[in-house]
C-alpha atoms as a PDB file:
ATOM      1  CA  UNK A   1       0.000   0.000   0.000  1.00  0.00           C
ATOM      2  CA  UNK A   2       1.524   3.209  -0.783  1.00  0.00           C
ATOM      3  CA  UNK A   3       2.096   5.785   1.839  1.00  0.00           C
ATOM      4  CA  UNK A   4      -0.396   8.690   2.598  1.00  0.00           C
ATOM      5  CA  UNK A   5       0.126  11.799   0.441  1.00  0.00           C
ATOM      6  CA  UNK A   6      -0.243  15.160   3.025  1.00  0.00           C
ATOM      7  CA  UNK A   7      -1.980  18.082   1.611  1.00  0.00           C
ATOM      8  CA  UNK A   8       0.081  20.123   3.597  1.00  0.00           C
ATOM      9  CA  UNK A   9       3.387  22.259   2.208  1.00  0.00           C
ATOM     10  CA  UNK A  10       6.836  21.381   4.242  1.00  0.00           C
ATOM     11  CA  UNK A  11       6.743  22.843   7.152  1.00  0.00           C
ATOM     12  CA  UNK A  12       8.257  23.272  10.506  1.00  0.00           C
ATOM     13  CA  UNK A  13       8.848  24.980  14.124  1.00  0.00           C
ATOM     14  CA  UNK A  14      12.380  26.849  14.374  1.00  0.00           C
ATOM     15  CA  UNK A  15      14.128  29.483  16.094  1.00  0.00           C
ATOM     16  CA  UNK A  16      14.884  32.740  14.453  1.00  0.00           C
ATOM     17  CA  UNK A  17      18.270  33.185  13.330  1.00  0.00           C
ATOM     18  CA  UNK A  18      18.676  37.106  13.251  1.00  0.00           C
ATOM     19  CA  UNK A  19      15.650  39.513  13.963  1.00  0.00           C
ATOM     20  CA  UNK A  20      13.536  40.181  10.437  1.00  0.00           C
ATOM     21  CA  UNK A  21       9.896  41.042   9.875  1.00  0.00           C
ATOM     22  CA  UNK A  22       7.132  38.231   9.826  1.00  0.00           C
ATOM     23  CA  UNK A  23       6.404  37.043   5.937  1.00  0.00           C
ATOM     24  CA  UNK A  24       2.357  37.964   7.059  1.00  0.00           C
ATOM     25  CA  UNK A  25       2.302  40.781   8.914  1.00  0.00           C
ATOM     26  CA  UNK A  26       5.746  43.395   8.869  1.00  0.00           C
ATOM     27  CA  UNK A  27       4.320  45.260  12.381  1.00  0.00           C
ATOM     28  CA  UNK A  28       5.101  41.855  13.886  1.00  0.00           C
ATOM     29  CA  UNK A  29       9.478  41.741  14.343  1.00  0.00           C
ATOM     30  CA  UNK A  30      11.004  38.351  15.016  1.00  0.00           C
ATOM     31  CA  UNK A  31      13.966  38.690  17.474  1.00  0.00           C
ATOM     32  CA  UNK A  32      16.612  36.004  17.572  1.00  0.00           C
ATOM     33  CA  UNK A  33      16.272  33.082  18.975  1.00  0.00           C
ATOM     34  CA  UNK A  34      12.361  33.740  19.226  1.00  0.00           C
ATOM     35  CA  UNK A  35      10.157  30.553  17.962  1.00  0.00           C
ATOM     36  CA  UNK A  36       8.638  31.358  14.258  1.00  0.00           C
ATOM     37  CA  UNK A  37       7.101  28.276  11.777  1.00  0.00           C
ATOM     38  CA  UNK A  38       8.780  28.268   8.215  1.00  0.00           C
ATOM     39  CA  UNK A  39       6.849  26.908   5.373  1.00  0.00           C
ATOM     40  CA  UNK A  40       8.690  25.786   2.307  1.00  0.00           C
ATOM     41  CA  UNK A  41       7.831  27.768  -0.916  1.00  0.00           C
ATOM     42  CA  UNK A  42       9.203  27.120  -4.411  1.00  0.00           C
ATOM     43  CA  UNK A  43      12.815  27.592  -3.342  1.00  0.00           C
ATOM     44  CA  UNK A  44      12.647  29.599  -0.199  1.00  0.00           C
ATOM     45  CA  UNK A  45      11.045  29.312   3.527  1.00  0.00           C
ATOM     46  CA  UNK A  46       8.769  32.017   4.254  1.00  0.00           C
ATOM     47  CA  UNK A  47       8.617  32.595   8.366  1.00  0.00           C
ATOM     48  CA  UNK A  48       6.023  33.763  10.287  1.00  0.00           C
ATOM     49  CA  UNK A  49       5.633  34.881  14.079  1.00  0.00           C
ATOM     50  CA  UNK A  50       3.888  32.821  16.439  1.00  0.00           C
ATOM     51  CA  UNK A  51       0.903  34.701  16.167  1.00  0.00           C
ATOM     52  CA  UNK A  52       0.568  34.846  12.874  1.00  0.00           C
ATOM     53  CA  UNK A  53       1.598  31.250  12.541  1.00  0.00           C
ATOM     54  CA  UNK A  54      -1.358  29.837  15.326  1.00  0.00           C
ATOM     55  CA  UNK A  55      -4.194  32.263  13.738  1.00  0.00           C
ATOM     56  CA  UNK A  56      -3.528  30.508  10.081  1.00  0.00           C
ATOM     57  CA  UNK A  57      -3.245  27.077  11.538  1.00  0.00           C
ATOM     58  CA  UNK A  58      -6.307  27.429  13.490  1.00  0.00           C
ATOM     59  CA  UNK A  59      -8.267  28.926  10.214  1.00  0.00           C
ATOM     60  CA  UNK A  60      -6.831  25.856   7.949  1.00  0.00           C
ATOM     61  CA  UNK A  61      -7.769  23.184  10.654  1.00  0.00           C
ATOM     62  CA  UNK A  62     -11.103  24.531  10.513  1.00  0.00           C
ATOM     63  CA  UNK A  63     -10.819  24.562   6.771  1.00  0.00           C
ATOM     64  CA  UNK A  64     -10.099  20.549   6.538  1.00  0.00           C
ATOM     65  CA  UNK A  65     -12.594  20.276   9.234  1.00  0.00           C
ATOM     66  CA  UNK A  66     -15.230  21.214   7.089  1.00  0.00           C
ATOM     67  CA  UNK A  67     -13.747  19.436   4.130  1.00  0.00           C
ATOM     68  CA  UNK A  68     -13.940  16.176   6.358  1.00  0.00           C
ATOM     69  CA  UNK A  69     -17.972  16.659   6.680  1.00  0.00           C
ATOM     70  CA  UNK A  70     -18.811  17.512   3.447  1.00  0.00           C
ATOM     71  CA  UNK A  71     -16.894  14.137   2.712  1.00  0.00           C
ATOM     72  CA  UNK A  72     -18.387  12.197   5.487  1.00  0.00           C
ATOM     73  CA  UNK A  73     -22.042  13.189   4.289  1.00  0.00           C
ATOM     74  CA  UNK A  74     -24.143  10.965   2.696  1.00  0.00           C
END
């Protein structure tokens, strides 16, 4: 049986090299050494703050969520 493709991008919790800007929001500064989640774009990681990182996590679970019902209808 062949393993289960993820929908989601490669992705992961690090610490913040240098300070920089957040990739979703520039009011929000990353200082080093603070905890940020990079996502894997075409050849680059974007990073985002914490913040910015649990508000679009929480908005895609919901997202699946709802995929998952309209599935699970019948």
């Amino acid at each position: 049986m062949p393993p289960v493709k993820s929908m989601l991008k490669k992705a992961l919790v690090d610490e913040a090299k240098k300070a920089h800007d957040c990739q979703h929001n520039s009011h929000h500064r990353l200082q080093k050494g603070d905890k940020r989640l990079a996502i894997k774009s075409i050849r680059n990681f974007e990073y985002y703050c914490t913040a910015c990182a649990i508000s679009t996590i929480d908005a895609d679970i919901r997202k699946l969520e709802n995929l998952k019902a309209q599935l699970q209808q019948t």
